[in-house]
PDB file of N, CA and C in Angstrom:
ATOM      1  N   UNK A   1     -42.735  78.084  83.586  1.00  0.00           N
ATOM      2  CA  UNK A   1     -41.774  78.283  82.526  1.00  0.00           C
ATOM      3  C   UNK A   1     -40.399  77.751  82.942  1.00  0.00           C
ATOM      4  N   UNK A   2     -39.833  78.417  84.718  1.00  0.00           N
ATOM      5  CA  UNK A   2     -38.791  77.671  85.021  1.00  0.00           C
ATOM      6  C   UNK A   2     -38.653  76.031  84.478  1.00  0.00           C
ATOM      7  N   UNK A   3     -39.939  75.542  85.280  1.00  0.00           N
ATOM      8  CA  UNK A   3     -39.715  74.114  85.458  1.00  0.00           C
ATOM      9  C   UNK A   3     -39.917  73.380  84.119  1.00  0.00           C
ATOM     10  N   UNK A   4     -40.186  73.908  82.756  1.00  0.00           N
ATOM     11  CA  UNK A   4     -39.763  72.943  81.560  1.00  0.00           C
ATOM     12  C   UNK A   4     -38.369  73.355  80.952  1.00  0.00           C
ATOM     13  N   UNK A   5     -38.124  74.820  81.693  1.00  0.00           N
ATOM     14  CA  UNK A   5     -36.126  74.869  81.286  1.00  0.00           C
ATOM     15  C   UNK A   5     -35.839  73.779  82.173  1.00  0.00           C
ATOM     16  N   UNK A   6     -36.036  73.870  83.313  1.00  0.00           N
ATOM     17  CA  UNK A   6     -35.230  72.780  84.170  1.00  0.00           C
ATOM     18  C   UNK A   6     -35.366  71.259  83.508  1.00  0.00           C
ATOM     19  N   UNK A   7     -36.587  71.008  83.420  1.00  0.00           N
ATOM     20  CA  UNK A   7     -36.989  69.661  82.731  1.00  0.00           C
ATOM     21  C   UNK A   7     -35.677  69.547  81.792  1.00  0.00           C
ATOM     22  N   UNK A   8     -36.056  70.415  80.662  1.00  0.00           N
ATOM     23  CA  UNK A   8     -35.378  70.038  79.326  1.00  0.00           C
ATOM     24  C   UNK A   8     -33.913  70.113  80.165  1.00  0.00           C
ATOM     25  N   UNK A   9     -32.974  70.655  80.801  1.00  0.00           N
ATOM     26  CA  UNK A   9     -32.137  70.493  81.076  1.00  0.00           C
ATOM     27  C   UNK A   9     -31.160  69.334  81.930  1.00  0.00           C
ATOM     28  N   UNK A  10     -32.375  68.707  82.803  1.00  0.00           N
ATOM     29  CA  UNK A  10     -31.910  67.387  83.880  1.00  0.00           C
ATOM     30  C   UNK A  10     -31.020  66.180  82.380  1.00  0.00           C
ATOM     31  N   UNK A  11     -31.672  65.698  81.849  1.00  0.00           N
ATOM     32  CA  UNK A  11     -31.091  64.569  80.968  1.00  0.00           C
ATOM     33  C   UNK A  11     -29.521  65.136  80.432  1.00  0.00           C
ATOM     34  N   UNK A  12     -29.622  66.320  79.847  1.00  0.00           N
ATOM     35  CA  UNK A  12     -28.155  66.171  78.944  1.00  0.00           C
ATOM     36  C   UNK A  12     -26.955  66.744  80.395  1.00  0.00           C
ATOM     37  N   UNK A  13     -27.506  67.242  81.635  1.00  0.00           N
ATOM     38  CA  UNK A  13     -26.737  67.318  82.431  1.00  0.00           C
ATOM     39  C   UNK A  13     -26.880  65.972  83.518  1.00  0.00           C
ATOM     40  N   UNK A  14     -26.850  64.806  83.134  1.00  0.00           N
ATOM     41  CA  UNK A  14     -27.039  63.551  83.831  1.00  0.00           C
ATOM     42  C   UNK A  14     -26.013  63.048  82.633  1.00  0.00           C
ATOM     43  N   UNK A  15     -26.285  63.447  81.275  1.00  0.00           N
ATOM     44  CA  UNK A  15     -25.490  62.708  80.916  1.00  0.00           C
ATOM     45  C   UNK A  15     -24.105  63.441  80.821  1.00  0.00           C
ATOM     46  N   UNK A  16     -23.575  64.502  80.835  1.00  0.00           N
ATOM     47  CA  UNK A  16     -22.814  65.427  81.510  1.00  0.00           C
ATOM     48  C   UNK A  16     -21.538  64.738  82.631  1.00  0.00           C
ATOM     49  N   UNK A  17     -23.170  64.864  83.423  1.00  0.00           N
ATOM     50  CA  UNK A  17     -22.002  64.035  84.774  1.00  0.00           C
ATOM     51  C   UNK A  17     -21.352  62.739  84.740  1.00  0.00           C
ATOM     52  N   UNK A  18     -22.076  61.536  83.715  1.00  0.00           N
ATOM     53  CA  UNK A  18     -21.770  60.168  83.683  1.00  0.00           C
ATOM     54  C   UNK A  18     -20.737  60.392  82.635  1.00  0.00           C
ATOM     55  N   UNK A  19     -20.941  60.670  81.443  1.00  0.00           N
ATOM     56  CA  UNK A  19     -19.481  60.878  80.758  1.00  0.00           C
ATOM     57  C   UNK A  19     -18.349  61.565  81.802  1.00  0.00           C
ATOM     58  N   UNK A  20     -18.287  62.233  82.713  1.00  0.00           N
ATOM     59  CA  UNK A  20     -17.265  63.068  83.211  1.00  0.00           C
ATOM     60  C   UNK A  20     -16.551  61.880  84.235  1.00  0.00           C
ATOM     61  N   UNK A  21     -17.705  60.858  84.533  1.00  0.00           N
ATOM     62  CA  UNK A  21     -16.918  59.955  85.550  1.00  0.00           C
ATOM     63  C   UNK A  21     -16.174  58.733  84.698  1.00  0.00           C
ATOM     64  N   UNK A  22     -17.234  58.989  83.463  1.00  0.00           N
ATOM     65  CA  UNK A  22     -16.019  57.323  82.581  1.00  0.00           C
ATOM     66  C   UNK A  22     -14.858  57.999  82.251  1.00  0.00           C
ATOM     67  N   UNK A  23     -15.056  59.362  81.664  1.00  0.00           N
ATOM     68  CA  UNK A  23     -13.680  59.802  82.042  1.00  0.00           C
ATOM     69  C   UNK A  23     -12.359  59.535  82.533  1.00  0.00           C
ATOM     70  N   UNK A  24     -12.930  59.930  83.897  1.00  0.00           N
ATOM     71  CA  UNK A  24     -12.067  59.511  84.965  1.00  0.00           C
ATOM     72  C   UNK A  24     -11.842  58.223  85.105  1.00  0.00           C
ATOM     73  N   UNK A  25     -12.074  57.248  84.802  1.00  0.00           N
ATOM     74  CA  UNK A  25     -12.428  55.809  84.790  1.00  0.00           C
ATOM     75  C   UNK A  25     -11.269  55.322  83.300  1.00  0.00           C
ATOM     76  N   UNK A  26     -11.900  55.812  82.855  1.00  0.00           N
ATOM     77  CA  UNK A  26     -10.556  55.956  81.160  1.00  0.00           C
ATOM     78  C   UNK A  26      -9.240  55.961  81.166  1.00  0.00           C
ATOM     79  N   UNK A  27      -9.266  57.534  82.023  1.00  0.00           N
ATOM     80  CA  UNK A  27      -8.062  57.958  82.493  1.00  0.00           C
ATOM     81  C   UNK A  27      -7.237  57.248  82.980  1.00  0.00           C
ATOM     82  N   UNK A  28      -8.011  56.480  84.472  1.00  0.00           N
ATOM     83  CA  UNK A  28      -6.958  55.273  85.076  1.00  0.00           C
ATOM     84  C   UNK A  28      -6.644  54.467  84.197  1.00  0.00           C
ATOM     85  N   UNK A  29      -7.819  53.931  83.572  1.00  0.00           N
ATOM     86  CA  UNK A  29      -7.288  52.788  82.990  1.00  0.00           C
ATOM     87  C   UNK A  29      -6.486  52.225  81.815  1.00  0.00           C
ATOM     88  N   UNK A  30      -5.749  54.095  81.368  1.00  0.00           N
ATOM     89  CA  UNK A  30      -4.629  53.871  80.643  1.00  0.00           C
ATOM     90  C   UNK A  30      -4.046  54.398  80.859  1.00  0.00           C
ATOM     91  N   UNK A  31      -3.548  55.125  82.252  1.00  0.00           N
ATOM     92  CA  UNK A  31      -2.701  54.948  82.752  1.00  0.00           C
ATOM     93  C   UNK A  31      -1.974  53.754  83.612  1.00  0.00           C
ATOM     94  N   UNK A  32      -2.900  52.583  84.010  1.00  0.00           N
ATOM     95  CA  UNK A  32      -2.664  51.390  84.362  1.00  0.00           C
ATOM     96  C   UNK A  32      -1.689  50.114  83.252  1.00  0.00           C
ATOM     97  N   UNK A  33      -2.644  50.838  82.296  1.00  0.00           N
ATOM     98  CA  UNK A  33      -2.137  50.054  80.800  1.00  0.00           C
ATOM     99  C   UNK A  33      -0.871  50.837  80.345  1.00  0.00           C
ATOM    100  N   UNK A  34      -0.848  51.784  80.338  1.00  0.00           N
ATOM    101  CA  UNK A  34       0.935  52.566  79.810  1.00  0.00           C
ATOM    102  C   UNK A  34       1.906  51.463  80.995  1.00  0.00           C
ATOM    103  N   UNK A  35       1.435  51.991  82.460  1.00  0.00           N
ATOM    104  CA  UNK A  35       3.020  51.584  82.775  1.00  0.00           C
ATOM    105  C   UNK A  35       2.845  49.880  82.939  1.00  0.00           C
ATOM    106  N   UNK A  36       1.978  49.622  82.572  1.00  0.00           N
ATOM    107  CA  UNK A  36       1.762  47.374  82.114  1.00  0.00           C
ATOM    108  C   UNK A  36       2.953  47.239  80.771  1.00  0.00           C
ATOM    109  N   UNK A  37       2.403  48.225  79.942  1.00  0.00           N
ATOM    110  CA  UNK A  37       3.232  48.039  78.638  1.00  0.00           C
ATOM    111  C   UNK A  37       4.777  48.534  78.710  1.00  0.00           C
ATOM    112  N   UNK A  38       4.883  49.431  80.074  1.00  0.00           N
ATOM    113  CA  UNK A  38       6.355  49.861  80.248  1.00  0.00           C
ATOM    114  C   UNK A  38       7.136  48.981  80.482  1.00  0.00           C
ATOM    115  N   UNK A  39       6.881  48.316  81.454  1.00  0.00           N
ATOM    116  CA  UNK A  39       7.126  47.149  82.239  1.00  0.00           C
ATOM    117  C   UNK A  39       7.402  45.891  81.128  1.00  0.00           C
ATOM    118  N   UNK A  40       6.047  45.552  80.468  1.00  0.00           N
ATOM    119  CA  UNK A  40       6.769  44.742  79.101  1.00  0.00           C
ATOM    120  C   UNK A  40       7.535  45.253  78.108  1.00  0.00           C
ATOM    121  N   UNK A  41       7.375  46.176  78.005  1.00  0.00           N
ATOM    122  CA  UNK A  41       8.568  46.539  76.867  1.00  0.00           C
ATOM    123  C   UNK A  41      10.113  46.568  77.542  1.00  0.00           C
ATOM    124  N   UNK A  42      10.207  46.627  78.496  1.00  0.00           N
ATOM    125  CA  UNK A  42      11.261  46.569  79.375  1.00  0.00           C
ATOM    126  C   UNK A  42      11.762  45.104  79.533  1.00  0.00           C
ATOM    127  N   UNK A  43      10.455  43.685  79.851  1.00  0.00           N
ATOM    128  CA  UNK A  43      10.745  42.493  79.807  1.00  0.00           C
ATOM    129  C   UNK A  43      11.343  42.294  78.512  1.00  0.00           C
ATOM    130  N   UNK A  44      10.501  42.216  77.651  1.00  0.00           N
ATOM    131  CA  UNK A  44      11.034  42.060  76.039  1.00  0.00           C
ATOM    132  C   UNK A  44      12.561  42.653  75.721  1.00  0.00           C
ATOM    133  N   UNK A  45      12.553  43.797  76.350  1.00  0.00           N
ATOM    134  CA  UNK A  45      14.148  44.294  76.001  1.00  0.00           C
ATOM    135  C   UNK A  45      15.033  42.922  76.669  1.00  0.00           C
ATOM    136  N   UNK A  46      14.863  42.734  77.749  1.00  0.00           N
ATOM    137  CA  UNK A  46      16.135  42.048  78.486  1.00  0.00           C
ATOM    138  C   UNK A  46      15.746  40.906  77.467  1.00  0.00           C
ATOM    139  N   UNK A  47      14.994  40.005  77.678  1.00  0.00           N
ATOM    140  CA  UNK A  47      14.494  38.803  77.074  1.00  0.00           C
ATOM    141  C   UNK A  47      15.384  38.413  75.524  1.00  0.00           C
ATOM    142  N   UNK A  48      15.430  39.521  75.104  1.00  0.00           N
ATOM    143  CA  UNK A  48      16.037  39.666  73.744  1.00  0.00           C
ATOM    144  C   UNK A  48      17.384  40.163  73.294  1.00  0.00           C
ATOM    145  N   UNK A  49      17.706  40.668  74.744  1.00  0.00           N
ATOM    146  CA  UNK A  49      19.405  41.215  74.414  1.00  0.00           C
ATOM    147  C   UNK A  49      20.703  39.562  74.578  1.00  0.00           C
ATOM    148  N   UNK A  50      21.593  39.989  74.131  1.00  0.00           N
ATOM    149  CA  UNK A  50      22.311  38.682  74.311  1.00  0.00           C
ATOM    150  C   UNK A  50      22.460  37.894  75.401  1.00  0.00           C
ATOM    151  N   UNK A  51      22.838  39.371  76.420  1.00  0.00           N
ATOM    152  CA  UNK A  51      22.920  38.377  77.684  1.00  0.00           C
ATOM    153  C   UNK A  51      21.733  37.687  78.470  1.00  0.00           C
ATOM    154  N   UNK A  52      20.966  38.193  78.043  1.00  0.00           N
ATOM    155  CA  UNK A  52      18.887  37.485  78.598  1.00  0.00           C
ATOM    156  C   UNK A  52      18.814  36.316  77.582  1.00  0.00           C
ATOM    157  N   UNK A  53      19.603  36.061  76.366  1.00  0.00           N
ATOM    158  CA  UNK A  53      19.063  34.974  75.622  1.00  0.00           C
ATOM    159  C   UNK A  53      20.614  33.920  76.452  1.00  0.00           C
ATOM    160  N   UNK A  54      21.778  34.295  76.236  1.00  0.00           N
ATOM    161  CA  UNK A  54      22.186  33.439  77.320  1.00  0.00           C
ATOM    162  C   UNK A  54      21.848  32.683  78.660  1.00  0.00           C
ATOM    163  N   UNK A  55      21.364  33.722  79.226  1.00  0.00           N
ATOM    164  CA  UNK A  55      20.734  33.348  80.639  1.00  0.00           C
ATOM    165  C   UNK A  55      19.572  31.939  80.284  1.00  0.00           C
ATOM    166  N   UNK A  56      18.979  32.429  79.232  1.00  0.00           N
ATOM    167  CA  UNK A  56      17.678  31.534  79.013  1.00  0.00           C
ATOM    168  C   UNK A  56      18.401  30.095  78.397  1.00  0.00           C
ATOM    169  N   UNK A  57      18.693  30.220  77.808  1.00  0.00           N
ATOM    170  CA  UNK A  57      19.558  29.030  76.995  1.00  0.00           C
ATOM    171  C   UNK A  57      20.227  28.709  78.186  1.00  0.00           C
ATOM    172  N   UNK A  58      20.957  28.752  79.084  1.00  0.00           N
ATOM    173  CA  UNK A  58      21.608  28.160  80.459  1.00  0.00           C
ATOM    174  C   UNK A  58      20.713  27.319  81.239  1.00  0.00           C
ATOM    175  N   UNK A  59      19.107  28.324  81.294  1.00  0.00           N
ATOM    176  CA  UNK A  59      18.675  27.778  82.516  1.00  0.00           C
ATOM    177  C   UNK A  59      17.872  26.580  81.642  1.00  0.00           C
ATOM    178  N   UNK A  60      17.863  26.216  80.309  1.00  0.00           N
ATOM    179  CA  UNK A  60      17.329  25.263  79.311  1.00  0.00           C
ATOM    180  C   UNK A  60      18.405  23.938  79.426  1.00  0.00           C
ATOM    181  N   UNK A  61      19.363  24.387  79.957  1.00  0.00           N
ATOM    182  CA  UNK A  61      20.361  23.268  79.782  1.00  0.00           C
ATOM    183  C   UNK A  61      21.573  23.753  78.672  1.00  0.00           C
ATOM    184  N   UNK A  62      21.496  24.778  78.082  1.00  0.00           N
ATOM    185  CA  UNK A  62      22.830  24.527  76.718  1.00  0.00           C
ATOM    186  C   UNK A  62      23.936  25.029  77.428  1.00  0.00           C
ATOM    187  N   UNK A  63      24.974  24.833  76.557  1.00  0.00           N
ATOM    188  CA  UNK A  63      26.187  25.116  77.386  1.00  0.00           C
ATOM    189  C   UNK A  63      27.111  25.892  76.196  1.00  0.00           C
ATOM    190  N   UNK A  64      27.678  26.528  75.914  1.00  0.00           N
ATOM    191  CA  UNK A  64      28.697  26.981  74.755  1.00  0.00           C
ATOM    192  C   UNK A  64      29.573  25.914  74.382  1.00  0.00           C
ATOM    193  N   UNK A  65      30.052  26.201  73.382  1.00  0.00           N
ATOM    194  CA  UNK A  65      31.221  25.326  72.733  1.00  0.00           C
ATOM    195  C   UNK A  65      32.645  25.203  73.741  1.00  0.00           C
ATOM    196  N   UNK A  66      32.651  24.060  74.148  1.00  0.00           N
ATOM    197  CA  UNK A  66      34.278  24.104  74.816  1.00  0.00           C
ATOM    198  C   UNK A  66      33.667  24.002  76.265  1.00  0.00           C
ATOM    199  N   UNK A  67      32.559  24.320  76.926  1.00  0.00           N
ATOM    200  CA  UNK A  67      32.123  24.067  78.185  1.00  0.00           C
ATOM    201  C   UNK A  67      31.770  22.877  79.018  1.00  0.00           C
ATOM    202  N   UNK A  68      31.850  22.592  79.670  1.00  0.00           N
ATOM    203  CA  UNK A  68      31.433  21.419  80.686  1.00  0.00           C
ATOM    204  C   UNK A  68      30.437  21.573  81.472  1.00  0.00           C
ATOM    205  N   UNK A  69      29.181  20.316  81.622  1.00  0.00           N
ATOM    206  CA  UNK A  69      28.059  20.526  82.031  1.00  0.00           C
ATOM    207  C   UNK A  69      28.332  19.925  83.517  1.00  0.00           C
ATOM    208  N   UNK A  70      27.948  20.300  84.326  1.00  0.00           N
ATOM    209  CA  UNK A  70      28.544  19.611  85.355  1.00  0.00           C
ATOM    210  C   UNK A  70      27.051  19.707  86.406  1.00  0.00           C
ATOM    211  N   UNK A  71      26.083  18.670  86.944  1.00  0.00           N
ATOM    212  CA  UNK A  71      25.033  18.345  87.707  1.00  0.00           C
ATOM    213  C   UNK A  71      25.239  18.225  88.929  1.00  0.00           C
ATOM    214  N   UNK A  72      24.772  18.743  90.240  1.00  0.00           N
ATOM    215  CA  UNK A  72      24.872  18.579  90.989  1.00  0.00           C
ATOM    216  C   UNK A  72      24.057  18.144  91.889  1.00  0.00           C
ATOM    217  N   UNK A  73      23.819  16.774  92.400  1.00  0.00           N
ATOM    218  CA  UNK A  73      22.128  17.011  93.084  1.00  0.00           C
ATOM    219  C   UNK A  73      22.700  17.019  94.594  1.00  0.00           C
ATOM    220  N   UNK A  74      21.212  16.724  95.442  1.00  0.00           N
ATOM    221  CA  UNK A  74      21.169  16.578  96.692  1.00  0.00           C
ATOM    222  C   UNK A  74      21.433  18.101  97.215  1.00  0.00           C
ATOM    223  N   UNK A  75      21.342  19.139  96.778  1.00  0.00           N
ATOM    224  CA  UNK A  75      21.940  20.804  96.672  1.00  0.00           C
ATOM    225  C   UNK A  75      20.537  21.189  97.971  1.00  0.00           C
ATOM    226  N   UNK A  76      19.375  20.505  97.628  1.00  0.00           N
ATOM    227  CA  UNK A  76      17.991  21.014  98.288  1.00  0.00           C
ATOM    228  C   UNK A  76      18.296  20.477 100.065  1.00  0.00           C
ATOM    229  N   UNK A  77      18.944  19.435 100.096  1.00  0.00           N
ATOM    230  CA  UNK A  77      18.789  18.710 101.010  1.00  0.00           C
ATOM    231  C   UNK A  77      20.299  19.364 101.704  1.00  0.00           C
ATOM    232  N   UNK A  78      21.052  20.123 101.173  1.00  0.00           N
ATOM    233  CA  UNK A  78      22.118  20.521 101.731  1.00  0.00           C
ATOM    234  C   UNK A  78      21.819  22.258 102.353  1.00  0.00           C
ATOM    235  N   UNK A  79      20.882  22.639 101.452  1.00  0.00           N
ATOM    236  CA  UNK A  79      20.223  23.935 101.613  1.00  0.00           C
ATOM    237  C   UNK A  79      19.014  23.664 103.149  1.00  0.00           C
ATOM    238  N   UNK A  80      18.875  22.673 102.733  1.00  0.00           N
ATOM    239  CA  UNK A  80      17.822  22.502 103.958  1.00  0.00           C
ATOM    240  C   UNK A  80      18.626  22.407 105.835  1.00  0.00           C
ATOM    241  N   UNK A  81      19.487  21.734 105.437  1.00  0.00           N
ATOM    242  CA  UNK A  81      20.449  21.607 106.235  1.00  0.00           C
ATOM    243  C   UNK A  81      21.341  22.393 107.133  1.00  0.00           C
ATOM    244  N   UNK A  82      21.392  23.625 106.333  1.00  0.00           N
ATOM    245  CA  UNK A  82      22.144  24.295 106.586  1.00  0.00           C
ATOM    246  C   UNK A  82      21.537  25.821 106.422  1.00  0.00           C
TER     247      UNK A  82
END
């Protein structure tokens, strides 16, 4: 009599234990994904505030109205140098 309670019982406590580990498995893996999306929502902030769209537009080449572009090469070979 024990051993067909036990029977009937092995499967839904197998599946018991395997849901309890994707679980845990879940768990990480949105907590991995929250602070991914923290982190971008944080890029996107700078990216989009004035002074991050300046920065970007600088390192593109633009310059503001009234500014002077001024090139400097040979900078690698002076860095190397020194």
């Amino acid at each position: 009599m024990f051993g067909v309670v036990g029977f009937l019982y092995v499967r839904p406590i197998g599946t018991y234990l395997s849901t309890r580990d994707q679980l845990g498995e879940r768990t990480a893996e949105v907590a991995k994904l929250r602070s991914q999306r923290a982190r971008l929502d944080a890029r996107l902030e700078e990216a989009t505030s004035v002074d991050g769209l300046a920065r970007q537009a600088r390192r593109i080449g633009y310059v503001r109205p009234g500014e002077h572009l001024f090139i400097v090469e040979g900078t690698a070979a002076w860095a190397k140098k020194h």
